[in-house]
N, C-alpha and C. Protein backbone atom coordinates (compact mmCIF):
# COMPACT_ATOMS: atom_id res chain seq x y z
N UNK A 1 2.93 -154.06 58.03
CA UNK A 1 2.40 -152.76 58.36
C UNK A 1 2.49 -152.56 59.87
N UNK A 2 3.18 -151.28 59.85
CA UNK A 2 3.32 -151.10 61.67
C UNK A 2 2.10 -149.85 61.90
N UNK A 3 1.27 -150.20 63.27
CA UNK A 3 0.11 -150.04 63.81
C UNK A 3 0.63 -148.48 64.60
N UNK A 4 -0.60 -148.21 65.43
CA UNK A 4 -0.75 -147.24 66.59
C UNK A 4 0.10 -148.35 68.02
N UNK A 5 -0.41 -150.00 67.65
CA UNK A 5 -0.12 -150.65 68.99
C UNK A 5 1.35 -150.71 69.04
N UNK A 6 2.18 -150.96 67.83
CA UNK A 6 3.39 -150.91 67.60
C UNK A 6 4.08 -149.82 68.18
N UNK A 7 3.48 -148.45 67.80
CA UNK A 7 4.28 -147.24 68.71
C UNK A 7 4.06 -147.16 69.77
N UNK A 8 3.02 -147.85 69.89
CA UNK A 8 2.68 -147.98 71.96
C UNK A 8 3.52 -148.53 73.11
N UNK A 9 4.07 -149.62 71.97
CA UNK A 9 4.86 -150.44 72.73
C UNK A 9 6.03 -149.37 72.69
N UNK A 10 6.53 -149.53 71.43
CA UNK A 10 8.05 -148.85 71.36
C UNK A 10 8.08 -147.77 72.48
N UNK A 11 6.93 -146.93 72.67
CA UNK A 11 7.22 -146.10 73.49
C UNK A 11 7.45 -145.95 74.78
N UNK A 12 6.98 -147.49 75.18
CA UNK A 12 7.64 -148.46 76.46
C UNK A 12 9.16 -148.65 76.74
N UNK A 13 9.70 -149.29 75.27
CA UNK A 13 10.77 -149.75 74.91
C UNK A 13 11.13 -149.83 73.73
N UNK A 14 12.21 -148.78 73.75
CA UNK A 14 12.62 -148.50 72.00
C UNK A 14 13.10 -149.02 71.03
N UNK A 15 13.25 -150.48 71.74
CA UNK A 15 13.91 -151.46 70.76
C UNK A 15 12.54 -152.19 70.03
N UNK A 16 13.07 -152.01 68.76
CA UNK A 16 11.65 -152.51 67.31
C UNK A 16 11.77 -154.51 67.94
N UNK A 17 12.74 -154.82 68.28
CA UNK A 17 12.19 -156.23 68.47
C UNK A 17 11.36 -156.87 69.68
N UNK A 18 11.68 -156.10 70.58
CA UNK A 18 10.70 -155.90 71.26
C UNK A 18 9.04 -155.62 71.19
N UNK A 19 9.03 -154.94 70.37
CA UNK A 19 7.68 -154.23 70.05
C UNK A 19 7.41 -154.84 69.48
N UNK A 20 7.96 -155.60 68.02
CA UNK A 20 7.42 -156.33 67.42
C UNK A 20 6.98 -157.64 67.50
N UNK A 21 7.78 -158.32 68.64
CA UNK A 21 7.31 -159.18 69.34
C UNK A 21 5.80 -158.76 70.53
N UNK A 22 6.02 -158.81 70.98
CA UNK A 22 4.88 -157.94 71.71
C UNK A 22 3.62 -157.86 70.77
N UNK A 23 3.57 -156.96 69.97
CA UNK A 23 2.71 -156.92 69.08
C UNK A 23 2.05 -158.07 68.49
N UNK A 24 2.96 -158.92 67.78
CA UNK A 24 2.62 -160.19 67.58
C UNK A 24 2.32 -160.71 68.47
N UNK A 25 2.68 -161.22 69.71
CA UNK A 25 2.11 -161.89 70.68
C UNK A 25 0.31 -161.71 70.38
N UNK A 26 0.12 -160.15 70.66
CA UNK A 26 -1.10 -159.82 70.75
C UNK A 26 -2.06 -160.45 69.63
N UNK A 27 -1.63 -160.10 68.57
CA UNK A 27 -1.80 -160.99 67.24
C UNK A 27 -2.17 -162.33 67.29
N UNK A 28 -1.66 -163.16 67.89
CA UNK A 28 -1.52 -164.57 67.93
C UNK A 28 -2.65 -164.52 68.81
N UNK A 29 -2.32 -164.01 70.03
CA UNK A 29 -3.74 -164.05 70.99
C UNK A 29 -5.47 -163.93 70.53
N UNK A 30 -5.16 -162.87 69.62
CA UNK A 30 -6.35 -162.54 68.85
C UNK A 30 -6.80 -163.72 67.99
N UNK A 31 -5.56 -164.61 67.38
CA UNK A 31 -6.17 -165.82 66.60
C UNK A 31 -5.38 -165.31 64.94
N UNK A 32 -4.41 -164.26 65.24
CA UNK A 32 -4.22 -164.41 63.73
C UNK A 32 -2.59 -165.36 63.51
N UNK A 33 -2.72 -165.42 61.96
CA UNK A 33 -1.85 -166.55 62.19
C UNK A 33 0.01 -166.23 62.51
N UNK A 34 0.65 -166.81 62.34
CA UNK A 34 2.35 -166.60 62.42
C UNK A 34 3.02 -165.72 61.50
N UNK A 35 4.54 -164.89 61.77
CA UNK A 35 4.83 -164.27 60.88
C UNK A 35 4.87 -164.73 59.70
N UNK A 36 4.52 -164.09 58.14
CA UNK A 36 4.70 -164.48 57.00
C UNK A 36 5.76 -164.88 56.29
N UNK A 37 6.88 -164.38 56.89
CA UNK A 37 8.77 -164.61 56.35
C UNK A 37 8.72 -164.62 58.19
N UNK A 38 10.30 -165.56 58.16
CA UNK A 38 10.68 -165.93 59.46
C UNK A 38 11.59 -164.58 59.74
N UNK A 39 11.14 -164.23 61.15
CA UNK A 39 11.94 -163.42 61.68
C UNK A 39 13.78 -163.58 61.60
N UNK A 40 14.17 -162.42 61.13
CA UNK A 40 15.52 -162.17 61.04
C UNK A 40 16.50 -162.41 62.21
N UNK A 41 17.25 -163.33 61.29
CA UNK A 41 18.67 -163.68 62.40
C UNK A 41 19.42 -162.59 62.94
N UNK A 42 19.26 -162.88 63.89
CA UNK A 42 20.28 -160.86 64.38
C UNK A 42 21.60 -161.28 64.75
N UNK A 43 22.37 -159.71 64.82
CA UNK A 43 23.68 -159.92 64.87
C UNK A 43 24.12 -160.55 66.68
N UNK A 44 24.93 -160.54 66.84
CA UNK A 44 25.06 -161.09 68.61
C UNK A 44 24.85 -159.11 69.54
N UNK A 45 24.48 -159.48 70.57
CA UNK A 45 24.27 -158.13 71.10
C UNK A 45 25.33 -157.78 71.36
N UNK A 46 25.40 -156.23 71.53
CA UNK A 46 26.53 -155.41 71.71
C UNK A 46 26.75 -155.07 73.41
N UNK A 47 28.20 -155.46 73.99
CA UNK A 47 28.22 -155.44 75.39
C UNK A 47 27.98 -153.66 75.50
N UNK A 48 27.56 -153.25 77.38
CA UNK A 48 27.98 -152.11 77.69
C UNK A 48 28.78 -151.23 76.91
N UNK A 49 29.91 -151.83 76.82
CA UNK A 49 31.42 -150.82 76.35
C UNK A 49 31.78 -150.60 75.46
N UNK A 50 31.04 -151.40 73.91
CA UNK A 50 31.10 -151.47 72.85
C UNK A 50 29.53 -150.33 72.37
N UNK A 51 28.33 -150.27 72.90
CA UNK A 51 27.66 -149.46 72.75
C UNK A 51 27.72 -147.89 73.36
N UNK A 52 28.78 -147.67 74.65
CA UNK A 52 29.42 -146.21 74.76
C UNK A 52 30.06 -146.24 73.76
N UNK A 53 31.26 -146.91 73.11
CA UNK A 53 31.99 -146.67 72.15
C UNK A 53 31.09 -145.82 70.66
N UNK A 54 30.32 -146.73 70.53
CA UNK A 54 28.82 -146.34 69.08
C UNK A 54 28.45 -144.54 69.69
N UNK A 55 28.20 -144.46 70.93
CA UNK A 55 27.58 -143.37 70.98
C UNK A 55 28.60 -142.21 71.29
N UNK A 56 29.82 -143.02 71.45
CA UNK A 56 31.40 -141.62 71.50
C UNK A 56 31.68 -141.50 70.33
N UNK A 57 31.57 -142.28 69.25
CA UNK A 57 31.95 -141.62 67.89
C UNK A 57 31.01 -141.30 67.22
N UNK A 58 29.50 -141.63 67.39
CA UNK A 58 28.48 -140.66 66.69
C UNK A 58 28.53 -139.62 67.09
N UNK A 59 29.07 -139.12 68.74
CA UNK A 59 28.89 -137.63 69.68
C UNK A 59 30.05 -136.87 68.46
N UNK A 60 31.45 -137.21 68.33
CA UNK A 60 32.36 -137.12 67.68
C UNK A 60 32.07 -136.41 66.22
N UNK A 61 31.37 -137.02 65.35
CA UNK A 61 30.82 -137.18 64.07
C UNK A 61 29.93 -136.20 64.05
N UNK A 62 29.22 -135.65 64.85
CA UNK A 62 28.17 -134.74 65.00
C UNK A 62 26.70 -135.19 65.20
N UNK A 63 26.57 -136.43 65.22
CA UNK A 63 25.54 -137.13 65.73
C UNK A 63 25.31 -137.24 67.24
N UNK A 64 24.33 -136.14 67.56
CA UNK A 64 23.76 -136.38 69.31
C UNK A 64 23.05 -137.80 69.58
N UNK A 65 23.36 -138.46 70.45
CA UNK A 65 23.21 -139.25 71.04
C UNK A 65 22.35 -139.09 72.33
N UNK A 66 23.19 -138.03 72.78
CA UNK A 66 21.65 -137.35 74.32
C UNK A 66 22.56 -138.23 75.74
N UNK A 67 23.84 -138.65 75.24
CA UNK A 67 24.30 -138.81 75.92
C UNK A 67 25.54 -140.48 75.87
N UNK A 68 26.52 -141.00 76.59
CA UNK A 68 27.09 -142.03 76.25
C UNK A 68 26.80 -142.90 77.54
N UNK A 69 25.72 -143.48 77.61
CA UNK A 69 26.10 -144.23 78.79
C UNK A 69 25.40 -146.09 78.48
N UNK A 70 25.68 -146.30 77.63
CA UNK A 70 25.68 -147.95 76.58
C UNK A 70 24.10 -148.26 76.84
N UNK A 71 23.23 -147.53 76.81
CA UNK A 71 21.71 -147.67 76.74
C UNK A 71 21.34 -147.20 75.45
N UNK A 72 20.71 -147.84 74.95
CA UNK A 72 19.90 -147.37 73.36
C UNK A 72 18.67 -146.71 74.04
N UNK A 73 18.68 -145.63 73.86
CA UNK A 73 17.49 -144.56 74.11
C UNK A 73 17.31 -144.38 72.71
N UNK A 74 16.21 -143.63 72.48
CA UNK A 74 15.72 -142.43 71.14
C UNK A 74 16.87 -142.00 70.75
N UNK A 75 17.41 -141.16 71.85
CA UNK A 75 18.24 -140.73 71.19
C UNK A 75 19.13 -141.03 70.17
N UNK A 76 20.04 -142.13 71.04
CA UNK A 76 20.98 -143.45 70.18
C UNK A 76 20.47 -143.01 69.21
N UNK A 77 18.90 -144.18 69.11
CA UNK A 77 18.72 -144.45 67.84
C UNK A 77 18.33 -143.56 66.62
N UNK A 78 17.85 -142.45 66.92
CA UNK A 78 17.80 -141.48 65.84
C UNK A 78 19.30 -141.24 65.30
N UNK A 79 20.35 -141.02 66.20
CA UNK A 79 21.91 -140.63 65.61
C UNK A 79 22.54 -141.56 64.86
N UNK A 80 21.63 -143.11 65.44
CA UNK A 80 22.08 -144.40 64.24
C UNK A 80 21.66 -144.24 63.20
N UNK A 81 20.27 -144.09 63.14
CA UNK A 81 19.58 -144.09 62.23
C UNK A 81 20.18 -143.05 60.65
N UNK A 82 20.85 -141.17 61.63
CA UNK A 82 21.27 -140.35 60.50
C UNK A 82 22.39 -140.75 60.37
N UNK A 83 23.15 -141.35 60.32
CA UNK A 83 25.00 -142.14 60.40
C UNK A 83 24.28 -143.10 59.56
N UNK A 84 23.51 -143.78 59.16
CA UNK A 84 23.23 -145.37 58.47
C UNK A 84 22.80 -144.80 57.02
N UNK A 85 21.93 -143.48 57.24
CA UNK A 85 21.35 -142.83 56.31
C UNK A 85 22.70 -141.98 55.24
N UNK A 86 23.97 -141.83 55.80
CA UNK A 86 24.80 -140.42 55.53
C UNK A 86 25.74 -141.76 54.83
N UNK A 87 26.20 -143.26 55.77
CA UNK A 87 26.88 -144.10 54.87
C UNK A 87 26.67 -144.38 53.51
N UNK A 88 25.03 -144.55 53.64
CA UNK A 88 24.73 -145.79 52.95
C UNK A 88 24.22 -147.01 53.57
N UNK A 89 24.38 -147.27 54.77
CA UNK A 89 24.34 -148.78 55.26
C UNK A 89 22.65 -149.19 55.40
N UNK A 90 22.40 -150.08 55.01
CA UNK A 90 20.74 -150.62 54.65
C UNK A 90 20.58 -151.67 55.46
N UNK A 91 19.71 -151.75 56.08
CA UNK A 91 18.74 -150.68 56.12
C UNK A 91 18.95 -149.56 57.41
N UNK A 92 18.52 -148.91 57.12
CA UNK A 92 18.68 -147.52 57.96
C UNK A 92 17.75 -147.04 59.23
N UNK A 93 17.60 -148.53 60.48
CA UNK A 93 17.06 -148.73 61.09
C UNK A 93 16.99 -147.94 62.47
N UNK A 94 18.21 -147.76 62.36
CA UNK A 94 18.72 -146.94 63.38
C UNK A 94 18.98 -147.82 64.97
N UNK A 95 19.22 -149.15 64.40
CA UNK A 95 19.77 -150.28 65.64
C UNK A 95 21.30 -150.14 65.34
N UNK A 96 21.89 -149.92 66.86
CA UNK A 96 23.60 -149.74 66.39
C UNK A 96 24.26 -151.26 66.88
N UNK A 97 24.15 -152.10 66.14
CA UNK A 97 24.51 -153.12 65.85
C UNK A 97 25.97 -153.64 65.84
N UNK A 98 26.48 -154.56 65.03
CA UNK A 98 27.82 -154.92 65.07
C UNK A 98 28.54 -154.21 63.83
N UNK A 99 27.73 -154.07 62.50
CA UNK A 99 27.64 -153.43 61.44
C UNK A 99 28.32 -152.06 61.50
N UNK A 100 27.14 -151.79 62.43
CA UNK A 100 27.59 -149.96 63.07
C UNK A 100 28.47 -149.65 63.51
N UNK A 101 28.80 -150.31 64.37
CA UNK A 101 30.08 -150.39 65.00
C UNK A 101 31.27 -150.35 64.21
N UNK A 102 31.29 -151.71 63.10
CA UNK A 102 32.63 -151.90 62.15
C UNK A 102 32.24 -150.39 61.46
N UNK A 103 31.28 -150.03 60.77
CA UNK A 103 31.72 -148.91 59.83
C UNK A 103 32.32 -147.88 60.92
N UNK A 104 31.67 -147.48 62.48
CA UNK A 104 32.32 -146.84 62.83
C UNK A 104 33.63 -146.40 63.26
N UNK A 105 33.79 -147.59 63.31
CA UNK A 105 35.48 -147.97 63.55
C UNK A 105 36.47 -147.25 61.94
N UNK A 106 35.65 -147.99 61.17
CA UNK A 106 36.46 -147.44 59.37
C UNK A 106 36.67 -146.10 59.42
N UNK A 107 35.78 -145.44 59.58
CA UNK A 107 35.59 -143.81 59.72
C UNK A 107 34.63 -143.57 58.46
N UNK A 108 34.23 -141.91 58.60
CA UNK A 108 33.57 -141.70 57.17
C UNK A 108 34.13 -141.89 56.16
């Protein structure tokens, strides 16, 4: 279950692993215990030039981005999020990943 503290953070920094770390931290501090399932293996991060690329073919596609300059803002991630939602691709997080990338490359 994601909190009020969860959007607090995000609204720091829009990346969910972040926040969710964070959050937990706080958690742990408080005395509660460790995540229940082990946190998810992630894909390797996406350089600079490979995340303009994500946000030149969502601009392309009709997905605003708010701009291409290889930063995951809101923006990004809402245009990931409706591109993940319009594939199919699950979950529909709206992190533009390595995933994102290959389908974007395939085309619609």
């Amino acid at each position: 279950m994601l909190g009020q503290n969860f959007y607090s953070a995000r609204s720091y920094n829009p990346s969910y692993n972040y926040a969710q770390a964070l959050v937990h931290l706080g958690d742990r501090i408080r005395g509660d215990g460790p995540f229940i399932q082990q946190f998810p293996g992630g894909e390797r991060t996406l350089t600079v030039a490979e995340l303009q690329e994500i946000q030149q073919r969502l601009t392309k596609l009709g997905f605003d981005t708010g701009g291409t300059d290889g930063r995951v803002g809101s923006g990004t991630m809402r245009a990931v999020r409706k591109f993940q939602q319009q594939v199919g691709l699950d979950p529909a997080d709206g992190y533009p990943g390595v995933k994102v990338l290959t389908r974007l490359r395939q085309g619609l």
